[in-house]
PDB file of N, CA and C in Angstrom:
ATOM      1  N   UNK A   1     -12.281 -13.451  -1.003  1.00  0.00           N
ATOM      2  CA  UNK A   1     -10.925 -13.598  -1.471  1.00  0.00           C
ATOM      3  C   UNK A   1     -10.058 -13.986  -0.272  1.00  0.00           C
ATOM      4  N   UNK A   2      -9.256 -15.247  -0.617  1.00  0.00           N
ATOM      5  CA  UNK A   2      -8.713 -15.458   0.979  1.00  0.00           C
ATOM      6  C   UNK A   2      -7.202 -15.144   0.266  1.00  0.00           C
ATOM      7  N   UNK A   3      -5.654 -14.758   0.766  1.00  0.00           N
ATOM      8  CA  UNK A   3      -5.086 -15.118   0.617  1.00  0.00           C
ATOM      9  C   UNK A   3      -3.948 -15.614   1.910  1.00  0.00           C
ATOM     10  N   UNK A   4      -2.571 -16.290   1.056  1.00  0.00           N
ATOM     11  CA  UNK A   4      -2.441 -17.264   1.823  1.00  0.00           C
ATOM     12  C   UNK A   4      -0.385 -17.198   1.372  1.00  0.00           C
ATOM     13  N   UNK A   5      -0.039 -17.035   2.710  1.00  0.00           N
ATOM     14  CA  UNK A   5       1.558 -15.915   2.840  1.00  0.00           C
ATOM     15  C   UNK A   5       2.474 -16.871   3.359  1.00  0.00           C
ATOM     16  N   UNK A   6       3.753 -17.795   2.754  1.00  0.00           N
ATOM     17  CA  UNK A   6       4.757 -18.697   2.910  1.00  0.00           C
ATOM     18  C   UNK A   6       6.096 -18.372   2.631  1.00  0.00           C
ATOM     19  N   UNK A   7       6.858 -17.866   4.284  1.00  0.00           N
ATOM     20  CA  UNK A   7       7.747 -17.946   4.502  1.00  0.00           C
ATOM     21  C   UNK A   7       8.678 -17.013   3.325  1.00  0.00           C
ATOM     22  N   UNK A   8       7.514 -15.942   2.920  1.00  0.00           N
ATOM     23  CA  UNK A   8       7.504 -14.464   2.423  1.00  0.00           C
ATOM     24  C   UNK A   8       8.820 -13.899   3.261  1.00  0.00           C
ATOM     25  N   UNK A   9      10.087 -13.266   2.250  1.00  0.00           N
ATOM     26  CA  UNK A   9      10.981 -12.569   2.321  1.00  0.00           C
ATOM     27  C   UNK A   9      10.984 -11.594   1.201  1.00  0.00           C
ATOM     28  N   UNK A  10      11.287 -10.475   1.822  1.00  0.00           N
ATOM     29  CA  UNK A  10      11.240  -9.340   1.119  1.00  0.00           C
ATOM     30  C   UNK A  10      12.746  -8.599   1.327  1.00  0.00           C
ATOM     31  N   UNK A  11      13.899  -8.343   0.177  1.00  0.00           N
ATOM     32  CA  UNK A  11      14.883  -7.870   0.739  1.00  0.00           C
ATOM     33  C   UNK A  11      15.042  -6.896  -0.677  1.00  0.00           C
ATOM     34  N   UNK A  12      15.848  -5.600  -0.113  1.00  0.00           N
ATOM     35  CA  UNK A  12      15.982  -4.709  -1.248  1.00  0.00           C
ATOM     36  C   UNK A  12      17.320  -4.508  -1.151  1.00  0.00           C
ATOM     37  N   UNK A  13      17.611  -3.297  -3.088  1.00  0.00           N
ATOM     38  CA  UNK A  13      19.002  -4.067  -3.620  1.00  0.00           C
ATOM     39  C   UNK A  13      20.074  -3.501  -2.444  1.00  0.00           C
ATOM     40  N   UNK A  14      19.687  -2.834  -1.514  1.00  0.00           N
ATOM     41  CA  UNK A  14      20.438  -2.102  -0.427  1.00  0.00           C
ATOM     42  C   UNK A  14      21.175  -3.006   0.600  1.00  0.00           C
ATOM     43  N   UNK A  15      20.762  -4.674   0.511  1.00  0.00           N
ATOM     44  CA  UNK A  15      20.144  -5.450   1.466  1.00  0.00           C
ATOM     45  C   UNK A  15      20.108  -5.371   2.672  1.00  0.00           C
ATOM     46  N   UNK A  16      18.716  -4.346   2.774  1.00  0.00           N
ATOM     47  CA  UNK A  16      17.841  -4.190   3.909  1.00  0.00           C
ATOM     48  C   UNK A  16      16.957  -5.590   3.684  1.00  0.00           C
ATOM     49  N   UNK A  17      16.575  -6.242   4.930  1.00  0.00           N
ATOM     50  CA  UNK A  17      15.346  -7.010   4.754  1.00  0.00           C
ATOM     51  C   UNK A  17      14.184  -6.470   5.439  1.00  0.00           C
ATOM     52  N   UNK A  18      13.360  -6.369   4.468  1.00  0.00           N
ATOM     53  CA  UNK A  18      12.011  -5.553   5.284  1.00  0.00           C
ATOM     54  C   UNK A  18      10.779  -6.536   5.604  1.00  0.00           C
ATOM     55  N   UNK A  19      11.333  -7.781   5.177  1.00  0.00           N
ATOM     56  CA  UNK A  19      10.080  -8.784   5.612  1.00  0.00           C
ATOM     57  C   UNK A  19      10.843  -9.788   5.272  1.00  0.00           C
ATOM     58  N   UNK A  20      10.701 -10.889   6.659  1.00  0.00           N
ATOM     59  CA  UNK A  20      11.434 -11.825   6.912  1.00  0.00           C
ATOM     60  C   UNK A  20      11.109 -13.078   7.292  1.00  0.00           C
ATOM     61  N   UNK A  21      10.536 -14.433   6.517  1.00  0.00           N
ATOM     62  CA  UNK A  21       9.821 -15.483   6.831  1.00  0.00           C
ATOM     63  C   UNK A  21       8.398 -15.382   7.445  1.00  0.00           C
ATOM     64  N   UNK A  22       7.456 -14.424   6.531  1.00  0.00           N
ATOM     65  CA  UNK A  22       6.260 -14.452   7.250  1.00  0.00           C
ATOM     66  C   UNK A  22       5.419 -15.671   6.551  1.00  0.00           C
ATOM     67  N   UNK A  23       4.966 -16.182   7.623  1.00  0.00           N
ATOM     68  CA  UNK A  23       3.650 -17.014   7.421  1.00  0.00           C
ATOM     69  C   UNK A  23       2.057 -16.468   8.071  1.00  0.00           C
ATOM     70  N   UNK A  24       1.462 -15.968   6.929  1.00  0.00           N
ATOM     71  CA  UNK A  24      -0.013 -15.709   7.286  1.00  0.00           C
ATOM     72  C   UNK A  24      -1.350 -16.310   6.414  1.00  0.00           C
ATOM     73  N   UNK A  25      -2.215 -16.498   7.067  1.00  0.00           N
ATOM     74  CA  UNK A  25      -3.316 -17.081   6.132  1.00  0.00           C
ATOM     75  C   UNK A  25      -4.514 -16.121   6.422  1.00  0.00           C
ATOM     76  N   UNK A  26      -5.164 -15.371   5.247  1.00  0.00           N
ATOM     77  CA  UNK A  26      -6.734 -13.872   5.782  1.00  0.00           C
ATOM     78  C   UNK A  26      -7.013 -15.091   4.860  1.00  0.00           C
ATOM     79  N   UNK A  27      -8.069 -15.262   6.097  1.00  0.00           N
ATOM     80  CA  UNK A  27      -9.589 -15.890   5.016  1.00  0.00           C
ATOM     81  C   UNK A  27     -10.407 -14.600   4.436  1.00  0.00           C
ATOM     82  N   UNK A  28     -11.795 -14.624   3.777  1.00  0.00           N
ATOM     83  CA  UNK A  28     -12.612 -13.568   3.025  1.00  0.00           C
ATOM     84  C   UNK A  28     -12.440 -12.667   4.212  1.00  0.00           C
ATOM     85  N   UNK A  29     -12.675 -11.369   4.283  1.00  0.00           N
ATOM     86  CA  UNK A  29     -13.059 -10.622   4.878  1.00  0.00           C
ATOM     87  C   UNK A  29     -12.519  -9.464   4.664  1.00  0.00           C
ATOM     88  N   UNK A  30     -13.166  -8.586   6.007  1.00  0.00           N
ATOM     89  CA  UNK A  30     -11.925  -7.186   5.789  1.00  0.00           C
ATOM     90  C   UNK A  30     -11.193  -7.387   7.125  1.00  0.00           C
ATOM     91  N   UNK A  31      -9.809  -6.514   7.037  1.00  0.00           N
ATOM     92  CA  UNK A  31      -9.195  -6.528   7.807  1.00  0.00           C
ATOM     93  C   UNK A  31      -8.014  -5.521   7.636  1.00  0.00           C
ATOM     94  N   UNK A  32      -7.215  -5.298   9.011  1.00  0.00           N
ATOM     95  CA  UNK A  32      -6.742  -4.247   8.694  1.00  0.00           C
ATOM     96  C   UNK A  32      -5.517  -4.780   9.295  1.00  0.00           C
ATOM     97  N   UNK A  33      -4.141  -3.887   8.887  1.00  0.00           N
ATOM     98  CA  UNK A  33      -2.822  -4.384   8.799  1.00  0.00           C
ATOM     99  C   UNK A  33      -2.066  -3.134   9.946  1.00  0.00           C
ATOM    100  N   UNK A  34      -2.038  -3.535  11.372  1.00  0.00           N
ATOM    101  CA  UNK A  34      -1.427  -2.665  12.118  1.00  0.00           C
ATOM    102  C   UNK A  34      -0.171  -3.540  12.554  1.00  0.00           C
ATOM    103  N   UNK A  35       1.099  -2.202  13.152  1.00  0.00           N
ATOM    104  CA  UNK A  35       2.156  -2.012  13.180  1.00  0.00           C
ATOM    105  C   UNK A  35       3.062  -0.968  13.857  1.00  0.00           C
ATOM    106  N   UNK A  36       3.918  -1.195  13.961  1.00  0.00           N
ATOM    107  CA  UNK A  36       5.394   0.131  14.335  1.00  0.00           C
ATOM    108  C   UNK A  36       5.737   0.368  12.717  1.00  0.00           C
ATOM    109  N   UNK A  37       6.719   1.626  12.858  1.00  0.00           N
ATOM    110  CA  UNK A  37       6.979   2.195  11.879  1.00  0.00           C
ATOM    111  C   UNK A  37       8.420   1.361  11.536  1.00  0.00           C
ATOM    112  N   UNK A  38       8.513   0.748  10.434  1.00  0.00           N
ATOM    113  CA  UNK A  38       9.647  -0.290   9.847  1.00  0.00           C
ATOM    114  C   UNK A  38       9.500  -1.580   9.498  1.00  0.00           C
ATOM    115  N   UNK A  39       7.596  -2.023  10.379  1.00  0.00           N
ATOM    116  CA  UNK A  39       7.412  -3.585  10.303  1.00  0.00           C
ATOM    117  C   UNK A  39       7.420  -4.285   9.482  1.00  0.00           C
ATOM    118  N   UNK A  40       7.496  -3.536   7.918  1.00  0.00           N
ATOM    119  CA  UNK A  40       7.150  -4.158   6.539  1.00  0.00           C
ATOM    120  C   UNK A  40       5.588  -4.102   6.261  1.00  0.00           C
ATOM    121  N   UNK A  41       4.359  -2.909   7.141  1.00  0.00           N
ATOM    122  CA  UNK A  41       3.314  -3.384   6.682  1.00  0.00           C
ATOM    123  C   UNK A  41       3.505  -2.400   4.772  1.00  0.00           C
ATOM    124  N   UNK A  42       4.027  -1.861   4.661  1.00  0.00           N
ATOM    125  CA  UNK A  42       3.841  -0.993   3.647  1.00  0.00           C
ATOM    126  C   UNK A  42       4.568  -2.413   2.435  1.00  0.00           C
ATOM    127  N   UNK A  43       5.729  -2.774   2.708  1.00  0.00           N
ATOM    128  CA  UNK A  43       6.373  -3.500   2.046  1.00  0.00           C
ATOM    129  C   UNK A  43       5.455  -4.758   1.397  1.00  0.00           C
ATOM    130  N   UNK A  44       4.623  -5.100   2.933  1.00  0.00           N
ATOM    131  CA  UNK A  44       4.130  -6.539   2.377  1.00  0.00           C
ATOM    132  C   UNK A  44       2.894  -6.006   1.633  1.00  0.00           C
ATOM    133  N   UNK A  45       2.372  -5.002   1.827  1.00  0.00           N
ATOM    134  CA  UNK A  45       1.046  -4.620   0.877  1.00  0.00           C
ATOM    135  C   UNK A  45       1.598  -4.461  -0.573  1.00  0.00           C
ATOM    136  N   UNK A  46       2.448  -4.147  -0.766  1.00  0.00           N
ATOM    137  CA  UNK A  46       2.726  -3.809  -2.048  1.00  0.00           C
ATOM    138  C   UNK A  46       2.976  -5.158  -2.546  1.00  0.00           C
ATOM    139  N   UNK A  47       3.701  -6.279  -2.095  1.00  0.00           N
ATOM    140  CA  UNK A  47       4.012  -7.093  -2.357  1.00  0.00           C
ATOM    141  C   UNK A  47       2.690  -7.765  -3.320  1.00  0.00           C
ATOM    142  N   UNK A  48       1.722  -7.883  -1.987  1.00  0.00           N
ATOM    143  CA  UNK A  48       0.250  -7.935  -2.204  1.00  0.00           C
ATOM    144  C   UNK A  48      -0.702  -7.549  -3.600  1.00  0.00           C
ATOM    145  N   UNK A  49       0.085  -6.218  -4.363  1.00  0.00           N
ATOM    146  CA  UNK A  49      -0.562  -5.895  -4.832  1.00  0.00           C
ATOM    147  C   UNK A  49       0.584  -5.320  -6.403  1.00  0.00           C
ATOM    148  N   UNK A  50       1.508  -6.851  -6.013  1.00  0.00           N
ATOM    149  CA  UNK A  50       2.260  -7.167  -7.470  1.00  0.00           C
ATOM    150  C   UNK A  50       3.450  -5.683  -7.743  1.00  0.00           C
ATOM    151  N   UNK A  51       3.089  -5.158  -6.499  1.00  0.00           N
ATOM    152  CA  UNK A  51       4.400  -3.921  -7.154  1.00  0.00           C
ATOM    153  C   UNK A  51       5.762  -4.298  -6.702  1.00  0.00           C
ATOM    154  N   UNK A  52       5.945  -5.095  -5.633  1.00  0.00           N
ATOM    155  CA  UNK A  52       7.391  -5.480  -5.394  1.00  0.00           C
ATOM    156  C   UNK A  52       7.137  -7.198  -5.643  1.00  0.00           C
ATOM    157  N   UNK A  53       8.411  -7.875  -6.299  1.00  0.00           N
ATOM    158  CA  UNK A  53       8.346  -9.136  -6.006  1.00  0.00           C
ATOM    159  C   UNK A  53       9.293  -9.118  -4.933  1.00  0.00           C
ATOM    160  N   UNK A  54       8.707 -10.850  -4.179  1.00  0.00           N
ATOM    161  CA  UNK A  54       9.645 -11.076  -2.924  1.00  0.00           C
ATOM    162  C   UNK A  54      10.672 -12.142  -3.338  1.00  0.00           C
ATOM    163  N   UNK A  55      11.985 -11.904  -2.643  1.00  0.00           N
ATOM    164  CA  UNK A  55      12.947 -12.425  -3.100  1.00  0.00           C
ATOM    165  C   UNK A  55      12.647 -14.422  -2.574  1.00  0.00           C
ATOM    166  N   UNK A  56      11.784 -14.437  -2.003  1.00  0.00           N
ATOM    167  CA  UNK A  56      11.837 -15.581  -0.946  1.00  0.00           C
ATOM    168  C   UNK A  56      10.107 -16.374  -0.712  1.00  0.00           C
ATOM    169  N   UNK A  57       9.822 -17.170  -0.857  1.00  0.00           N
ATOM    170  CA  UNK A  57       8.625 -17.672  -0.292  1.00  0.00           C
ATOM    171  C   UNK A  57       7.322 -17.167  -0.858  1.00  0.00           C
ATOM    172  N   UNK A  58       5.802 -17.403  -1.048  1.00  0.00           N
ATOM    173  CA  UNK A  58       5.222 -17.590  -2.141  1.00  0.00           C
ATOM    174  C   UNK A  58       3.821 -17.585  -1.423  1.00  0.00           C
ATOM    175  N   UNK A  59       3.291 -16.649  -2.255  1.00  0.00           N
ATOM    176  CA  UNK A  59       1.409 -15.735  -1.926  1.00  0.00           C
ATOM    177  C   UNK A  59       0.672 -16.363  -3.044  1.00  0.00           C
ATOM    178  N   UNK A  60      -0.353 -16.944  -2.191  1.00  0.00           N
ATOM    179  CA  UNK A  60      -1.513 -17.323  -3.038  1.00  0.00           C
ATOM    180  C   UNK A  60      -3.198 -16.438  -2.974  1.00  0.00           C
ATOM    181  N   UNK A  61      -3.708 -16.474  -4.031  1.00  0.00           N
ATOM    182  CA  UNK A  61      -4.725 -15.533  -3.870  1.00  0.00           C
ATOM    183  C   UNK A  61      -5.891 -16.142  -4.123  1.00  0.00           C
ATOM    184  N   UNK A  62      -6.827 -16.991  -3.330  1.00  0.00           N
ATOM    185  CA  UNK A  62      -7.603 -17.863  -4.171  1.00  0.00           C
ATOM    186  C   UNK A  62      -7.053 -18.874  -4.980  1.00  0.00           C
ATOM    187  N   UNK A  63      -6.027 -19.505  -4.378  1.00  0.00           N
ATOM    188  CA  UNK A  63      -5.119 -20.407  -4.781  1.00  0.00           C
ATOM    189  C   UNK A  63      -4.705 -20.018  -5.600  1.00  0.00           C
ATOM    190  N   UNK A  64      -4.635 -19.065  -6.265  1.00  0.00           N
ATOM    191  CA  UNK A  64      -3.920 -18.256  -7.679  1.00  0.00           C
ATOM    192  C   UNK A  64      -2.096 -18.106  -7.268  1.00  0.00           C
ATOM    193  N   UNK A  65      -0.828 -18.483  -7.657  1.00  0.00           N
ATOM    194  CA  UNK A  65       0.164 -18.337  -6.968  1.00  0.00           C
ATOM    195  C   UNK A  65       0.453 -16.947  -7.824  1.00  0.00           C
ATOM    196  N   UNK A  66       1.124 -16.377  -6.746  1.00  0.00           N
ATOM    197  CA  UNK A  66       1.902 -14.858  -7.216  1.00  0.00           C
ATOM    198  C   UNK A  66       2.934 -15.234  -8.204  1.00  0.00           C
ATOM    199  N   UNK A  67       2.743 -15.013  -9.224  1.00  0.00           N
ATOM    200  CA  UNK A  67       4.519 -15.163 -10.451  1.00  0.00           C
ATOM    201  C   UNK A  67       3.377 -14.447 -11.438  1.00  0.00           C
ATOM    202  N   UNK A  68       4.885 -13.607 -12.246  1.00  0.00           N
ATOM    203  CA  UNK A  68       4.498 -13.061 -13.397  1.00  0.00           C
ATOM    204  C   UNK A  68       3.497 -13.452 -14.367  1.00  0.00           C
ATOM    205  N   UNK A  69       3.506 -14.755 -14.667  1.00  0.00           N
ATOM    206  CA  UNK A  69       2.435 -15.263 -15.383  1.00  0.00           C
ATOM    207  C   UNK A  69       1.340 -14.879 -15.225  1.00  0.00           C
ATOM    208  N   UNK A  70       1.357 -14.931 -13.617  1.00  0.00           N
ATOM    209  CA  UNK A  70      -0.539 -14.244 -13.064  1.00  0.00           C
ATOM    210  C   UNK A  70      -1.220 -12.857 -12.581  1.00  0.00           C
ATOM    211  N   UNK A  71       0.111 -11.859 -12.952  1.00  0.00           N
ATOM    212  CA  UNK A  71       0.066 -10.637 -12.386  1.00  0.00           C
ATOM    213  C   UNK A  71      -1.059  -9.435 -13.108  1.00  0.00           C
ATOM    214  N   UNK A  72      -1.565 -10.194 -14.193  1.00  0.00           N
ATOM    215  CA  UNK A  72      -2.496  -9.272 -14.817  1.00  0.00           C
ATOM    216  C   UNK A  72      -3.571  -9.868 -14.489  1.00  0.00           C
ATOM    217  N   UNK A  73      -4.135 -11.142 -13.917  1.00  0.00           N
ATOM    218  CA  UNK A  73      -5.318 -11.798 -13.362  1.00  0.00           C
ATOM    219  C   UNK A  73      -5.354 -11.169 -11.791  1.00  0.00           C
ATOM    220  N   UNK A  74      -4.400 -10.816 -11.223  1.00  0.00           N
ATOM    221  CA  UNK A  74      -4.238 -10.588  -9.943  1.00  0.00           C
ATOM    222  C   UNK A  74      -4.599  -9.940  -9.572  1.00  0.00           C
ATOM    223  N   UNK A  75      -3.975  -8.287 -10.673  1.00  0.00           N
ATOM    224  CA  UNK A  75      -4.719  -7.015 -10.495  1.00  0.00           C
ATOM    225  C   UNK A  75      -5.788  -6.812 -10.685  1.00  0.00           C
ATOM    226  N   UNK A  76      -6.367  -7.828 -11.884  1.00  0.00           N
ATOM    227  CA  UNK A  76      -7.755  -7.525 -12.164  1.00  0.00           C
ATOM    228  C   UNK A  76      -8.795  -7.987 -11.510  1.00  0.00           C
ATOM    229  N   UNK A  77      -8.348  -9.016 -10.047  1.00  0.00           N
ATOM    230  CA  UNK A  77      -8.917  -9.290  -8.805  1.00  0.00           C
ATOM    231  C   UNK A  77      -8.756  -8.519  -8.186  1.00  0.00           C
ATOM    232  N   UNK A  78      -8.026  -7.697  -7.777  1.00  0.00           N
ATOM    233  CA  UNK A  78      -7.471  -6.591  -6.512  1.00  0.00           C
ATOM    234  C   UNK A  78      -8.458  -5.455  -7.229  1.00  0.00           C
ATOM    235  N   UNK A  79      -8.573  -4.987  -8.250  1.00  0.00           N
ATOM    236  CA  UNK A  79      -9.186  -4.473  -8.920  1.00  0.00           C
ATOM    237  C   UNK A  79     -10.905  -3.985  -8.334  1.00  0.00           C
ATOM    238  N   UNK A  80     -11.066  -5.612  -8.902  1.00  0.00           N
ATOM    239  CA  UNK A  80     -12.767  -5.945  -8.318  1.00  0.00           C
ATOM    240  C   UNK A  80     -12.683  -5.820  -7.052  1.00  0.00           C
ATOM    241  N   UNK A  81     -11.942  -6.201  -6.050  1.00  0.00           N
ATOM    242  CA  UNK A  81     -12.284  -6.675  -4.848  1.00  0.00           C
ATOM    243  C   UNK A  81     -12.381  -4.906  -4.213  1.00  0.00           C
ATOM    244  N   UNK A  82     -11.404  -4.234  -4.300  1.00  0.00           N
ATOM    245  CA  UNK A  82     -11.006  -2.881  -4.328  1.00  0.00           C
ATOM    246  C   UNK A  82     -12.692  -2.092  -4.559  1.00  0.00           C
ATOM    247  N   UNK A  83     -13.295  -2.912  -5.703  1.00  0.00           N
ATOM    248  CA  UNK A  83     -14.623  -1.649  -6.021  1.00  0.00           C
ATOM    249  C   UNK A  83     -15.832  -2.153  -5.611  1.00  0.00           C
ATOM    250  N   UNK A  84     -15.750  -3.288  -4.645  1.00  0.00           N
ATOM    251  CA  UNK A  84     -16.688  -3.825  -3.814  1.00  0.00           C
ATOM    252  C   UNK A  84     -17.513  -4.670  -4.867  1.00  0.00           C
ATOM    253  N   UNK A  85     -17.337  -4.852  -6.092  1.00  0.00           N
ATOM    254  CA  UNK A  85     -18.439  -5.433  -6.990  1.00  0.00           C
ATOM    255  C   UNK A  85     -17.592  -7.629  -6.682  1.00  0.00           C
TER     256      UNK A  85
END
């Protein structure tokens, strides 16, 4: 599962911005998400995993794009990928 992170903004209704023009590309693998305490790793995982939308810029999952339309295919990848099958 590769996914693939464009100029990703994350701002809440407080407007705090907790993630601010990220560009990242994880090819397959595992990997792990280190940080200081505030960096947005909590923010952008969730993002990741369809519980927050981002106000700004656009996650692909296996070329799958993040929007509502695809959020029940998404989970049910995060799902699998999650139970190693």
């Amino acid at each position: 599962m590769s996914i693939q992170i464009k100029n990703l903004t994350v701002r809440f209704r407080n407007g705090v911005t907790a993630v601010n023009r990220v560009n990242l590309e994880i090819p397959a693998g595992m990997y792990g998400l280190l940080g200081e305490n505030g960096a947005g790793k909590t923010t952008l995982m969730r993002v990741l995993t369809t519980v927050i939308k981002p106000a700004e810029g656009s996650v692909l999952l296996d070329g799958m794009s993040y929007g509502e339309q695809n959020y029940e295919k998404i989970q049910k990848k995060n799902r699998v990928s999650a139970s190693g099958n």
